[in-house]
PDB file of N, CA and C in Angstrom:
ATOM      1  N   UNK A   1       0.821  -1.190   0.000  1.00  0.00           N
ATOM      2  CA  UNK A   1       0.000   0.000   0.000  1.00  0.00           C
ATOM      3  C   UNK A   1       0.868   1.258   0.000  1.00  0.00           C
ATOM      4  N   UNK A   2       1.823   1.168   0.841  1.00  0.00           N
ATOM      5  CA  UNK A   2       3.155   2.286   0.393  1.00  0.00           C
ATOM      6  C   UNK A   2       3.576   2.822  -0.991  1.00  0.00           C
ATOM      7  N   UNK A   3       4.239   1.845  -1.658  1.00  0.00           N
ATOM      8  CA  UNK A   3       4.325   1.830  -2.722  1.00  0.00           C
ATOM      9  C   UNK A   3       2.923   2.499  -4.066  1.00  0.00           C
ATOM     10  N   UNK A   4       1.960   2.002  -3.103  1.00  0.00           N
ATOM     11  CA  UNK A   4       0.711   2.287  -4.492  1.00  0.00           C
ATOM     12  C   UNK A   4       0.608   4.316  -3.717  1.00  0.00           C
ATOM     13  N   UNK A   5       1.223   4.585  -2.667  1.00  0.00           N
ATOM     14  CA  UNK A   5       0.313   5.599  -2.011  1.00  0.00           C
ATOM     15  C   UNK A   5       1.830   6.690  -2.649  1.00  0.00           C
ATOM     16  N   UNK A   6       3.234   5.923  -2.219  1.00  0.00           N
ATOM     17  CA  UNK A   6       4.658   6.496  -3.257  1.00  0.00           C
ATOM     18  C   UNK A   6       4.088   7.167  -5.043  1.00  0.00           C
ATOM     19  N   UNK A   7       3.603   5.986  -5.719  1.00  0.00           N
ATOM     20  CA  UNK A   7       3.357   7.043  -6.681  1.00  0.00           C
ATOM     21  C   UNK A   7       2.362   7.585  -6.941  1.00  0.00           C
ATOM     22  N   UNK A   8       1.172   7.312  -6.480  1.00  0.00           N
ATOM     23  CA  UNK A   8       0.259   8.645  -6.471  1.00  0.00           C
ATOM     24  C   UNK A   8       1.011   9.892  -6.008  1.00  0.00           C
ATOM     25  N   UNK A   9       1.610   9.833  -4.873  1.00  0.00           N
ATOM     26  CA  UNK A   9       2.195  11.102  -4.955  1.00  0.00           C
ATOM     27  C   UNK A   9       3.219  11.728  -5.487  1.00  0.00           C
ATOM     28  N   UNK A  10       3.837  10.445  -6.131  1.00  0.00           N
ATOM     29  CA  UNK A  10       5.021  11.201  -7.508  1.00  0.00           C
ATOM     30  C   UNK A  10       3.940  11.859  -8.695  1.00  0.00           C
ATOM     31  N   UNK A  11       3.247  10.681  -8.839  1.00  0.00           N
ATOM     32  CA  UNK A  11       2.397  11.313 -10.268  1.00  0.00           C
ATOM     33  C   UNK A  11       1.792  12.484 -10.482  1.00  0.00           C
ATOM     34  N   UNK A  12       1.018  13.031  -8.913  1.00  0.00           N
ATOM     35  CA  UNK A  12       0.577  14.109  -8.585  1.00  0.00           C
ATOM     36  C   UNK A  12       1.656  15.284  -8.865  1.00  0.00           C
ATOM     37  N   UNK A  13       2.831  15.195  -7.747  1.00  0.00           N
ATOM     38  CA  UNK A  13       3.648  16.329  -7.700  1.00  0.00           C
ATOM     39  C   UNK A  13       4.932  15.975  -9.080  1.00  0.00           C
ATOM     40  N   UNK A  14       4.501  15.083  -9.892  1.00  0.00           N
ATOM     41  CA  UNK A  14       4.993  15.295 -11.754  1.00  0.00           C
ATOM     42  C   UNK A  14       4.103  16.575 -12.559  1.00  0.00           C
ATOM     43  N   UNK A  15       2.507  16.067 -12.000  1.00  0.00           N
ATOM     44  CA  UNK A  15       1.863  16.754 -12.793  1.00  0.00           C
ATOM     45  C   UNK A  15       1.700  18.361 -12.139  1.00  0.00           C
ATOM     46  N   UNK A  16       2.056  18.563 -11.192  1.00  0.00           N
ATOM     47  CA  UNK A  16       1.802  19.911 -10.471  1.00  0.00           C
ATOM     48  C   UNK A  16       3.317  20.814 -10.844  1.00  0.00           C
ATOM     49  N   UNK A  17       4.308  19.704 -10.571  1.00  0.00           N
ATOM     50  CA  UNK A  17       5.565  20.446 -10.534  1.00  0.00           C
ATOM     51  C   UNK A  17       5.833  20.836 -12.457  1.00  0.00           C
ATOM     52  N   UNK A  18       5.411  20.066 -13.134  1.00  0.00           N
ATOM     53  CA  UNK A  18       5.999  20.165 -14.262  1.00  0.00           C
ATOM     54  C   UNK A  18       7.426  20.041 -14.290  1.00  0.00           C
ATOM     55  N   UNK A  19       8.585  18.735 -13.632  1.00  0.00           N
ATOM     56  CA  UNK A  19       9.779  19.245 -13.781  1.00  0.00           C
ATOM     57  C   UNK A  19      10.090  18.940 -15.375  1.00  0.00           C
ATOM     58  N   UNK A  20      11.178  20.065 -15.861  1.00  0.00           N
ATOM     59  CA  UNK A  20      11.650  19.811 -17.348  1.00  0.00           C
ATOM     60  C   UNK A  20      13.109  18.818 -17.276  1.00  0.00           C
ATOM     61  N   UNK A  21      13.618  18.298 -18.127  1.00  0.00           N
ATOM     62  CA  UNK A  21      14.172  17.164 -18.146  1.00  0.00           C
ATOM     63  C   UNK A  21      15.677  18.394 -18.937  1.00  0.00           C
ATOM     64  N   UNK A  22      16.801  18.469 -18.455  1.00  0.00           N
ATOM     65  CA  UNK A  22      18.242  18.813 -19.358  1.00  0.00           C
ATOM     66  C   UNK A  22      18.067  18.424 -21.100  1.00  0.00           C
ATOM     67  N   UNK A  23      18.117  19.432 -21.709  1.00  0.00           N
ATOM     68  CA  UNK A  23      18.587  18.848 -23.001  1.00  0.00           C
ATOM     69  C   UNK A  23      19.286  17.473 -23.048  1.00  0.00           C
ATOM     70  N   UNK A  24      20.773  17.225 -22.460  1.00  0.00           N
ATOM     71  CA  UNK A  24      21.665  16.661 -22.292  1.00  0.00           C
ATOM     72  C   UNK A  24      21.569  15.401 -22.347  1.00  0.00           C
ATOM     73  N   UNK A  25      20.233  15.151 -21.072  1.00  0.00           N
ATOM     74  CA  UNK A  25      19.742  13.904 -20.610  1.00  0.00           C
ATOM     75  C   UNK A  25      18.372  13.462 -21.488  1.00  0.00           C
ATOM     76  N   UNK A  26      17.813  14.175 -22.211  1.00  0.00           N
ATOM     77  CA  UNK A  26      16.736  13.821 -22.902  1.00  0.00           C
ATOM     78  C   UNK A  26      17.023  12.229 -23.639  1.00  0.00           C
ATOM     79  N   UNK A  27      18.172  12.425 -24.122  1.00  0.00           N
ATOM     80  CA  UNK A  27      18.775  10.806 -24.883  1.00  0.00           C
ATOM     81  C   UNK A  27      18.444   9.661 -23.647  1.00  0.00           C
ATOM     82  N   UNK A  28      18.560  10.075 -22.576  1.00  0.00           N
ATOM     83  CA  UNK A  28      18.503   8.744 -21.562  1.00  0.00           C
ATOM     84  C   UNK A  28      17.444   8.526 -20.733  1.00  0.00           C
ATOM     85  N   UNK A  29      16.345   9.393 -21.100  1.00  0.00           N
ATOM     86  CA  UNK A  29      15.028   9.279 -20.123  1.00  0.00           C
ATOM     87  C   UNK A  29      14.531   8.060 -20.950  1.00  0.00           C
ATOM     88  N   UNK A  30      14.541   8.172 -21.615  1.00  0.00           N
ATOM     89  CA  UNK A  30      13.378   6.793 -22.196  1.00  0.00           C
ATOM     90  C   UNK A  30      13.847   5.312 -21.837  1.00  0.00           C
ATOM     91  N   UNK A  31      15.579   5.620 -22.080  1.00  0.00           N
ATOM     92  CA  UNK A  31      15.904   3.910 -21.602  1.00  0.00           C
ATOM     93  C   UNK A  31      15.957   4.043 -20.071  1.00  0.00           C
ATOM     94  N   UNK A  32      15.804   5.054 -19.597  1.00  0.00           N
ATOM     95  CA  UNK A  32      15.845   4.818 -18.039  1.00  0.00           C
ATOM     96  C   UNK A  32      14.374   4.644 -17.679  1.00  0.00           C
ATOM     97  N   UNK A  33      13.312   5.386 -18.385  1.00  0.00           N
ATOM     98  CA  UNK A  33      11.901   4.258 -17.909  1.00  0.00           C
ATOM     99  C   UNK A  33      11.846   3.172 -18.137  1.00  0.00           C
ATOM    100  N   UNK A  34      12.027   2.484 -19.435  1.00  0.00           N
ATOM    101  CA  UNK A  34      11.751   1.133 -19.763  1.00  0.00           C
ATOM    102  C   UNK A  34      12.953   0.227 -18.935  1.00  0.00           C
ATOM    103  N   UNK A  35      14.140   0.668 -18.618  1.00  0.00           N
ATOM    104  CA  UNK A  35      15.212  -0.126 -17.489  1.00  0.00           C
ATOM    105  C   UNK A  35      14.067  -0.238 -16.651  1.00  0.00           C
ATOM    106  N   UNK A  36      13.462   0.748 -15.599  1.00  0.00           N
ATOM    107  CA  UNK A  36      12.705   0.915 -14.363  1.00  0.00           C
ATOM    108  C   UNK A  36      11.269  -0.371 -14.568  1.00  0.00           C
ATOM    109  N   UNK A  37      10.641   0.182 -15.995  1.00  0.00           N
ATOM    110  CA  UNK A  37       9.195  -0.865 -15.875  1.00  0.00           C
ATOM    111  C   UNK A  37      10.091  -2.487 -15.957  1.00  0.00           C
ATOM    112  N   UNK A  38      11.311  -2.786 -16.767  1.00  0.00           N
ATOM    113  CA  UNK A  38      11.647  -4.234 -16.458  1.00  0.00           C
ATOM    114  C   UNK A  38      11.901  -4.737 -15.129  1.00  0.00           C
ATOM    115  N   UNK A  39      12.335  -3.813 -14.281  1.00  0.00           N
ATOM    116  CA  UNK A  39      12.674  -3.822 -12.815  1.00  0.00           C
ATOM    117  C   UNK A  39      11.434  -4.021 -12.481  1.00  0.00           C
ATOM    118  N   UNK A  40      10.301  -3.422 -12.856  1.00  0.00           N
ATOM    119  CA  UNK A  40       9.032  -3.490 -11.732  1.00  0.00           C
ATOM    120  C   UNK A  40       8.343  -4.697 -12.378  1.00  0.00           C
ATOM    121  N   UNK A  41       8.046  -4.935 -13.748  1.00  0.00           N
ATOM    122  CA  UNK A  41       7.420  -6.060 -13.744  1.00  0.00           C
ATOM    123  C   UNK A  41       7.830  -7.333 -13.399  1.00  0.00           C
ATOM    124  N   UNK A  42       9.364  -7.244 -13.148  1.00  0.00           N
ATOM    125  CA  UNK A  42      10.282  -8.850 -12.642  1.00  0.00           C
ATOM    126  C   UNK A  42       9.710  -8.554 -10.939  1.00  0.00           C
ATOM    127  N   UNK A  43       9.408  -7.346 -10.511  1.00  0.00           N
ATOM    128  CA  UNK A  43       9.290  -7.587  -9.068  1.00  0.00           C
ATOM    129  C   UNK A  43       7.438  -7.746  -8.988  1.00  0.00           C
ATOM    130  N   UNK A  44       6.870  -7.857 -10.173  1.00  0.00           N
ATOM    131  CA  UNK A  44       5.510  -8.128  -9.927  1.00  0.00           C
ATOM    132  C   UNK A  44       5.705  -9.636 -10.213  1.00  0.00           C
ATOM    133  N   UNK A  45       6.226 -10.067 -11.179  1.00  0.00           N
ATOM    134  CA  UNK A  45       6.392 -11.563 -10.962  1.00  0.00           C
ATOM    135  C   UNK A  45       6.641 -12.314  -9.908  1.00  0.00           C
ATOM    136  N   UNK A  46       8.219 -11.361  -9.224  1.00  0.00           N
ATOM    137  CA  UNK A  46       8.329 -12.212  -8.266  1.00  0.00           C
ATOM    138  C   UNK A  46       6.907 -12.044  -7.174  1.00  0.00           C
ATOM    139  N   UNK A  47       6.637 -10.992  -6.947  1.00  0.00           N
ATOM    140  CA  UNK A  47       5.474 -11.068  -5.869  1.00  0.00           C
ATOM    141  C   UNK A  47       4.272 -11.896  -6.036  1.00  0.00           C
ATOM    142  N   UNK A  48       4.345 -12.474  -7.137  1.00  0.00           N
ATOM    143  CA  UNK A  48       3.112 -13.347  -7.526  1.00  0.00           C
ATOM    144  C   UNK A  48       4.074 -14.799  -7.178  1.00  0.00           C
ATOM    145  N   UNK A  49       4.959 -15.016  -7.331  1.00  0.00           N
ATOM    146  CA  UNK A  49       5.659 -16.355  -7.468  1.00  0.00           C
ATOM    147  C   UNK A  49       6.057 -16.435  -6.235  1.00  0.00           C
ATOM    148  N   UNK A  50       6.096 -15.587  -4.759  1.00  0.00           N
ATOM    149  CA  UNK A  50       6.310 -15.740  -3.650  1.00  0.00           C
ATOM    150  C   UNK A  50       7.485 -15.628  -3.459  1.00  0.00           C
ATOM    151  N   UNK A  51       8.166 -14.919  -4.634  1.00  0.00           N
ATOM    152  CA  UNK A  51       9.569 -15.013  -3.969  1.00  0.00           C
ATOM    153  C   UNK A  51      10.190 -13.176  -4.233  1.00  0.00           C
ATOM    154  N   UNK A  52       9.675 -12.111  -3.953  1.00  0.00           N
ATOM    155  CA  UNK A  52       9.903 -11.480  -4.129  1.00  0.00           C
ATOM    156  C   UNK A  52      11.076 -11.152  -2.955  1.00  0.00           C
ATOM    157  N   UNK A  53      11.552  -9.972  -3.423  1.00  0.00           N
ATOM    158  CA  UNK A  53      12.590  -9.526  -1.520  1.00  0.00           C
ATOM    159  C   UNK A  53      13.340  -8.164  -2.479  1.00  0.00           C
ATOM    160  N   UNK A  54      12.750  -7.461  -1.388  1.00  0.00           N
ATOM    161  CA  UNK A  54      12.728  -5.736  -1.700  1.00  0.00           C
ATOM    162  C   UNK A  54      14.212  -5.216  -1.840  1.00  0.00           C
ATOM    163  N   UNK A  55      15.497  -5.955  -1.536  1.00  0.00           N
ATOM    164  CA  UNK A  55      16.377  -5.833  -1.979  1.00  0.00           C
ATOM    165  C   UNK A  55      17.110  -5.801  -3.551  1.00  0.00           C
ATOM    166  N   UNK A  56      16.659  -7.008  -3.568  1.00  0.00           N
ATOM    167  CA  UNK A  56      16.773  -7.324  -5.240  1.00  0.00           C
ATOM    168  C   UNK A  56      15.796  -6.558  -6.244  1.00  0.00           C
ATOM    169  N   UNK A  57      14.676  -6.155  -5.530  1.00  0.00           N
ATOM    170  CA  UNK A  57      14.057  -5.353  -6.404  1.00  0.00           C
ATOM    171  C   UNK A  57      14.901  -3.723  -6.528  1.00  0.00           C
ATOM    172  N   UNK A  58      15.453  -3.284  -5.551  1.00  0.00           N
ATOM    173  CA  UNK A  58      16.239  -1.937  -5.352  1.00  0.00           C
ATOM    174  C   UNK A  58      17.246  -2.122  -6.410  1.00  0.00           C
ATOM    175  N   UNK A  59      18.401  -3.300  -5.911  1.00  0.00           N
ATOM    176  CA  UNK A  59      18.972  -2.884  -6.718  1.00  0.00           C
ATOM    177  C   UNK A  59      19.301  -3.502  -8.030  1.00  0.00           C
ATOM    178  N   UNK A  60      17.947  -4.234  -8.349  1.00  0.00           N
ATOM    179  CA  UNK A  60      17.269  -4.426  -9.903  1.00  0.00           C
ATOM    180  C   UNK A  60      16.953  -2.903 -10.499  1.00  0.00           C
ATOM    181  N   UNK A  61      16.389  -2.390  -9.732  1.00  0.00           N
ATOM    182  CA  UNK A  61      15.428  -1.158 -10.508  1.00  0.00           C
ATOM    183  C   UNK A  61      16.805  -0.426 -10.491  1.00  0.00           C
ATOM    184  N   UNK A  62      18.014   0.111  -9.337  1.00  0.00           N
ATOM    185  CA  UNK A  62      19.020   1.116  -9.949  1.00  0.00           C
ATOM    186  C   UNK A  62      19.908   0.370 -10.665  1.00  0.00           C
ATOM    187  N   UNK A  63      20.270  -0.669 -10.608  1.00  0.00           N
ATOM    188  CA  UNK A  63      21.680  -1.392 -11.668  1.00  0.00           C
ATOM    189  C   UNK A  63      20.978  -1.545 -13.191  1.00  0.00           C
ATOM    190  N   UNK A  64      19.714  -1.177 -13.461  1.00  0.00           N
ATOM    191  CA  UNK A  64      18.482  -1.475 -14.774  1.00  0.00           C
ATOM    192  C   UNK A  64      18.793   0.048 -15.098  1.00  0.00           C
ATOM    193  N   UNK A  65      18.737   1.148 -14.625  1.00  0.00           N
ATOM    194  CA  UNK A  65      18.363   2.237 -14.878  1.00  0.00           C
ATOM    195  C   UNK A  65      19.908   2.548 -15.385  1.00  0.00           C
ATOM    196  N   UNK A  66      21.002   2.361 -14.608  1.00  0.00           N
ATOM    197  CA  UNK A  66      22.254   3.122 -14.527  1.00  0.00           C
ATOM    198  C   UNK A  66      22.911   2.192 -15.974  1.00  0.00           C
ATOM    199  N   UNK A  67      23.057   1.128 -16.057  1.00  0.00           N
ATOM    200  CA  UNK A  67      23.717   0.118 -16.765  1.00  0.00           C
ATOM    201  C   UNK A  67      22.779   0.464 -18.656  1.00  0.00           C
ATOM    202  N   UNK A  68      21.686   0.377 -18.317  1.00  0.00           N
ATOM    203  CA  UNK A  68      20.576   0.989 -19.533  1.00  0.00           C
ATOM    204  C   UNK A  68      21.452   1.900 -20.239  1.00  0.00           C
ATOM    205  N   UNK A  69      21.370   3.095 -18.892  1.00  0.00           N
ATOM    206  CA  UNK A  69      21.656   4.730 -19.150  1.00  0.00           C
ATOM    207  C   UNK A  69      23.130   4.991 -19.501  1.00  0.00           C
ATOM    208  N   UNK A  70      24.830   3.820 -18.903  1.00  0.00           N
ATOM    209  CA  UNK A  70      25.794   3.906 -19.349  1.00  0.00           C
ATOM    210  C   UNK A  70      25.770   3.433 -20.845  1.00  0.00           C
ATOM    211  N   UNK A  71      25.116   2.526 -21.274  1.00  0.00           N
ATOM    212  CA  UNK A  71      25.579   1.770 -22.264  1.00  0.00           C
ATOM    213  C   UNK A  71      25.116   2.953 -23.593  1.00  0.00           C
ATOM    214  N   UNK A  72      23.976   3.824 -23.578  1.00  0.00           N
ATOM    215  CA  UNK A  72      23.461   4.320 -24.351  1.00  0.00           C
ATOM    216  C   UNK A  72      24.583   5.633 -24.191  1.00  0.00           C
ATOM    217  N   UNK A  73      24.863   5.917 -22.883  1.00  0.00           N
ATOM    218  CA  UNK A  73      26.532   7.112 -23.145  1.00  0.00           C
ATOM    219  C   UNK A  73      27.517   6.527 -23.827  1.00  0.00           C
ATOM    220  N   UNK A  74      27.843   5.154 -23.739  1.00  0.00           N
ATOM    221  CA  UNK A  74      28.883   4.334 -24.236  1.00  0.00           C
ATOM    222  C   UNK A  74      28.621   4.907 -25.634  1.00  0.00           C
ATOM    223  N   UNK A  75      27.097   4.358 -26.249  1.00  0.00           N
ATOM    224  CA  UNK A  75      27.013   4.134 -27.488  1.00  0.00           C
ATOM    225  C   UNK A  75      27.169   5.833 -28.047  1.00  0.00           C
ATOM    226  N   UNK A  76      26.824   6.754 -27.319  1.00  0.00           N
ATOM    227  CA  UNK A  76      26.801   7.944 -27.689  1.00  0.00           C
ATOM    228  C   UNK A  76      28.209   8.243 -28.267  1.00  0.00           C
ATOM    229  N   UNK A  77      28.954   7.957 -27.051  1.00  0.00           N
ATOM    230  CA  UNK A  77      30.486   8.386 -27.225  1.00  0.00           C
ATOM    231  C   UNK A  77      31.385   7.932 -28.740  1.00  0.00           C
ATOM    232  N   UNK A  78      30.932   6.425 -28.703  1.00  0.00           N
ATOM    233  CA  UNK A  78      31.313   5.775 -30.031  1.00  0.00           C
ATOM    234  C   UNK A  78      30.375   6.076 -31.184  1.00  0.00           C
ATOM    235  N   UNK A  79      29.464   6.940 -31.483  1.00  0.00           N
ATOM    236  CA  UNK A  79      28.924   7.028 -32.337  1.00  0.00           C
ATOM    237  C   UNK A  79      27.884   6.233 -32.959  1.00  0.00           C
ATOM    238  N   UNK A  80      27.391   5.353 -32.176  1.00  0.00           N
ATOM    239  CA  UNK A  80      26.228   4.437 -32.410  1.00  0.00           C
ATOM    240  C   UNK A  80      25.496   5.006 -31.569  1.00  0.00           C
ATOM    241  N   UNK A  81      25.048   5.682 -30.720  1.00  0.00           N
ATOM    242  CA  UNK A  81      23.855   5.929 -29.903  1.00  0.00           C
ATOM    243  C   UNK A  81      22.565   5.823 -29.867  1.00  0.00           C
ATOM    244  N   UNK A  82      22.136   5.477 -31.507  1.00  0.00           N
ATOM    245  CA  UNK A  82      20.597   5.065 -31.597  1.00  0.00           C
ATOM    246  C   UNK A  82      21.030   3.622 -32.042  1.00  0.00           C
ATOM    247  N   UNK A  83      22.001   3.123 -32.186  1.00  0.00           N
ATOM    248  CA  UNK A  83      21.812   1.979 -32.505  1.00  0.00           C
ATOM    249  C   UNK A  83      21.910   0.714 -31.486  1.00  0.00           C
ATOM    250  N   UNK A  84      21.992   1.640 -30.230  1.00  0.00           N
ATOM    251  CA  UNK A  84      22.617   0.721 -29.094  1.00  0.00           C
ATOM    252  C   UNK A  84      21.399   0.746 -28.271  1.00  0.00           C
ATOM    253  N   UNK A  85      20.916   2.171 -28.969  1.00  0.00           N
ATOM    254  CA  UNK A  85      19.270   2.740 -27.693  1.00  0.00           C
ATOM    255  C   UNK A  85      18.603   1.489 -28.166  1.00  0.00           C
ATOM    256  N   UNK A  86      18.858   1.240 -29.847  1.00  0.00           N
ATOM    257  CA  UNK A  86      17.521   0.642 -29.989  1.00  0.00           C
ATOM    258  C   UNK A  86      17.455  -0.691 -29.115  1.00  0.00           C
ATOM    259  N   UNK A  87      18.987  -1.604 -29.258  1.00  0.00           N
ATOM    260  CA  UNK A  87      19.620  -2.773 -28.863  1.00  0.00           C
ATOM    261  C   UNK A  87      19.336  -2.856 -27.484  1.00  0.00           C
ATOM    262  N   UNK A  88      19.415  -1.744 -26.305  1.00  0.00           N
ATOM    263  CA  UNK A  88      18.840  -1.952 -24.889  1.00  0.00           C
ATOM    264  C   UNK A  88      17.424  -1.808 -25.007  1.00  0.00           C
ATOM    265  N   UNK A  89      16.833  -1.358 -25.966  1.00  0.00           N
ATOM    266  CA  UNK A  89      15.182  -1.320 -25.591  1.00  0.00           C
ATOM    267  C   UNK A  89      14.758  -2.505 -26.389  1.00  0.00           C
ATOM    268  N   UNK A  90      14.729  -2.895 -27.442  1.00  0.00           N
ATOM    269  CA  UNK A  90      14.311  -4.444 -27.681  1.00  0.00           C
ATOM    270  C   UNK A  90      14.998  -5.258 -26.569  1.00  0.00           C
ATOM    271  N   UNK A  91      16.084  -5.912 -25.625  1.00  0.00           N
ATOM    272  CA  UNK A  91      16.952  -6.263 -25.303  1.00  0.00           C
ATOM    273  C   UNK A  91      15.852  -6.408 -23.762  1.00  0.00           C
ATOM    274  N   UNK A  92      15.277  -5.163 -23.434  1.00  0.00           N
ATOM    275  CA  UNK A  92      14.446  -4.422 -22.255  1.00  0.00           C
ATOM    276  C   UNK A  92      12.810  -5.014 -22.565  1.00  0.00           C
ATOM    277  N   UNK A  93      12.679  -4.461 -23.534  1.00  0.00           N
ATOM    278  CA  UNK A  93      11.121  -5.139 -24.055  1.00  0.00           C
ATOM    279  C   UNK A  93      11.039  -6.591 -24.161  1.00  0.00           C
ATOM    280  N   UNK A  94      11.680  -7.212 -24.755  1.00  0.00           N
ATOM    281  CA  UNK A  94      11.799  -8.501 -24.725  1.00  0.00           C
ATOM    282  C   UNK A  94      11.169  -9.158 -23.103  1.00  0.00           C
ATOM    283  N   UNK A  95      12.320  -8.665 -22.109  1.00  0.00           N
ATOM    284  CA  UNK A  95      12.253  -9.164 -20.845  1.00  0.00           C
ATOM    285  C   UNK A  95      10.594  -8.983 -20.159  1.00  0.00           C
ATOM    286  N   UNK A  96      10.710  -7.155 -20.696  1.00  0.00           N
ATOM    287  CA  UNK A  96       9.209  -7.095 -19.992  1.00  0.00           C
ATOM    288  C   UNK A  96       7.899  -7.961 -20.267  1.00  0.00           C
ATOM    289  N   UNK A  97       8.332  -8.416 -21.597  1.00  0.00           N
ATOM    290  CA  UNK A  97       6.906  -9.267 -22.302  1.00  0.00           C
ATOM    291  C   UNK A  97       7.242 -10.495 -21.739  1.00  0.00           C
ATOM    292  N   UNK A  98       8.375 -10.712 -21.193  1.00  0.00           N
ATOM    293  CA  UNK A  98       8.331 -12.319 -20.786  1.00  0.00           C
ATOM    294  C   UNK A  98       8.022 -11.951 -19.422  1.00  0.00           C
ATOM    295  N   UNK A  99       7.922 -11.346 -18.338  1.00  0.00           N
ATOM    296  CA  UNK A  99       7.708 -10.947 -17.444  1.00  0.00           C
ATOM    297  C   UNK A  99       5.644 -10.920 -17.680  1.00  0.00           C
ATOM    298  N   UNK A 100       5.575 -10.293 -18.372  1.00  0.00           N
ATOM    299  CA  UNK A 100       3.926  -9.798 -18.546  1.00  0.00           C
ATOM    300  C   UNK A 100       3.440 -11.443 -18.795  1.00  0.00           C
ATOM    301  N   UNK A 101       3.943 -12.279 -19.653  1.00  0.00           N
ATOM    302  CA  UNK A 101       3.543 -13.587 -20.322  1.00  0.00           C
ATOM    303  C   UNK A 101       3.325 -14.781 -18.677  1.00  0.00           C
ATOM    304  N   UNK A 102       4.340 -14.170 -17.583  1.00  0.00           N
ATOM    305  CA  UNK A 102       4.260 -14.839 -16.659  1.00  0.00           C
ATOM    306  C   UNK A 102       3.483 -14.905 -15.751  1.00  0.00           C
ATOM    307  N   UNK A 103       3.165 -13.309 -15.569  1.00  0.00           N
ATOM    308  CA  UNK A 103       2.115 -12.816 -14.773  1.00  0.00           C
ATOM    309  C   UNK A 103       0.840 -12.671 -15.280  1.00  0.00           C
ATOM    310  N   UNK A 104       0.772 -13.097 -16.343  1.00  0.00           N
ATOM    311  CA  UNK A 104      -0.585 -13.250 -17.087  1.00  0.00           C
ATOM    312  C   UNK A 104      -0.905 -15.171 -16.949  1.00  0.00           C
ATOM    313  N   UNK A 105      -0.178 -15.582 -17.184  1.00  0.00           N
ATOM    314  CA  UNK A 105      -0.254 -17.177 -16.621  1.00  0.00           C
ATOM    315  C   UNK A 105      -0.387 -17.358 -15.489  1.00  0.00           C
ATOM    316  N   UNK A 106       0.202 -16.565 -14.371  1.00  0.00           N
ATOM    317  CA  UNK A 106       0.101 -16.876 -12.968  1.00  0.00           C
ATOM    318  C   UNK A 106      -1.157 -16.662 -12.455  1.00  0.00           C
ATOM    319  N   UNK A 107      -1.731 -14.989 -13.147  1.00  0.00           N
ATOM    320  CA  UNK A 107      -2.997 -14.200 -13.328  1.00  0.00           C
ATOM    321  C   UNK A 107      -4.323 -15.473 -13.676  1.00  0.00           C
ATOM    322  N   UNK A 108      -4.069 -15.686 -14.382  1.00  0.00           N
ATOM    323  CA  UNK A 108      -5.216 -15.910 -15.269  1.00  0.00           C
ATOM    324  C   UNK A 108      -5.155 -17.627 -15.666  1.00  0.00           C
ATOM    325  N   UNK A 109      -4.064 -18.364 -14.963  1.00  0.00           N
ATOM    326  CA  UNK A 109      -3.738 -19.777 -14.904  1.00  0.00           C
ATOM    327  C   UNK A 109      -3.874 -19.982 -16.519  1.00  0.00           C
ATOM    328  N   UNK A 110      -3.450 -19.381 -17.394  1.00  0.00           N
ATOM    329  CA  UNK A 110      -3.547 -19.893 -18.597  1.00  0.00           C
ATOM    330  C   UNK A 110      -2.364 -19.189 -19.222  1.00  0.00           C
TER     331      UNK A 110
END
């Protein structure tokens, strides 16, 4: 209930604050959400599969976000930067749909 009551009040004070995002960093917001939703849907799995533990979800969700967000500076630096964005977000999507495929079986026993 923490957690559900945590982002109502991010979402709220997103939509009140309006914060704007650095030029700079605009390249890394997107793989740093989709790092974050693979982090959360592996920790909705685990919470359905009984084996969740709020550790591994922490530092699932920051080693997902930071590792995402180096590799796409990596790729920046070397001159591939959309080609590496694309490579962590299929790479990211992939996981999440196998994540969703699990919790929809666990969900829905089918």
């Amino acid at each position: 209930m923490i957690a559900v009551a945590g982002l109502l009040v991010g979402v709220v004070l997103g939509l009140i604050l309006q914060p704007s995002v650095p030029v700079e960093l605009q390249p890394y917001l997107p793989i740093a959400v989709v790092a974050a939703l693979d982090a959360l849907f592996g920790a909705v799995r685990a919470r359905l599969e009984g084996v969740f533990d709020e550790r591994v979800f922490v530092t699932s969700f920051l080693f997902n976000v930071v590792i995402a967000a180096l590799l796409v500076f990596l790729g920046d630096q070397l001159g591939v930067g959309s080609q590496l964005s694309t490579a962590v977000v299929v790479v990211l999507g992939i996981r999440i749909f196998s994540n969703a495929a699990s919790i929809r079986r666990h969900v829905f026993k089918a």
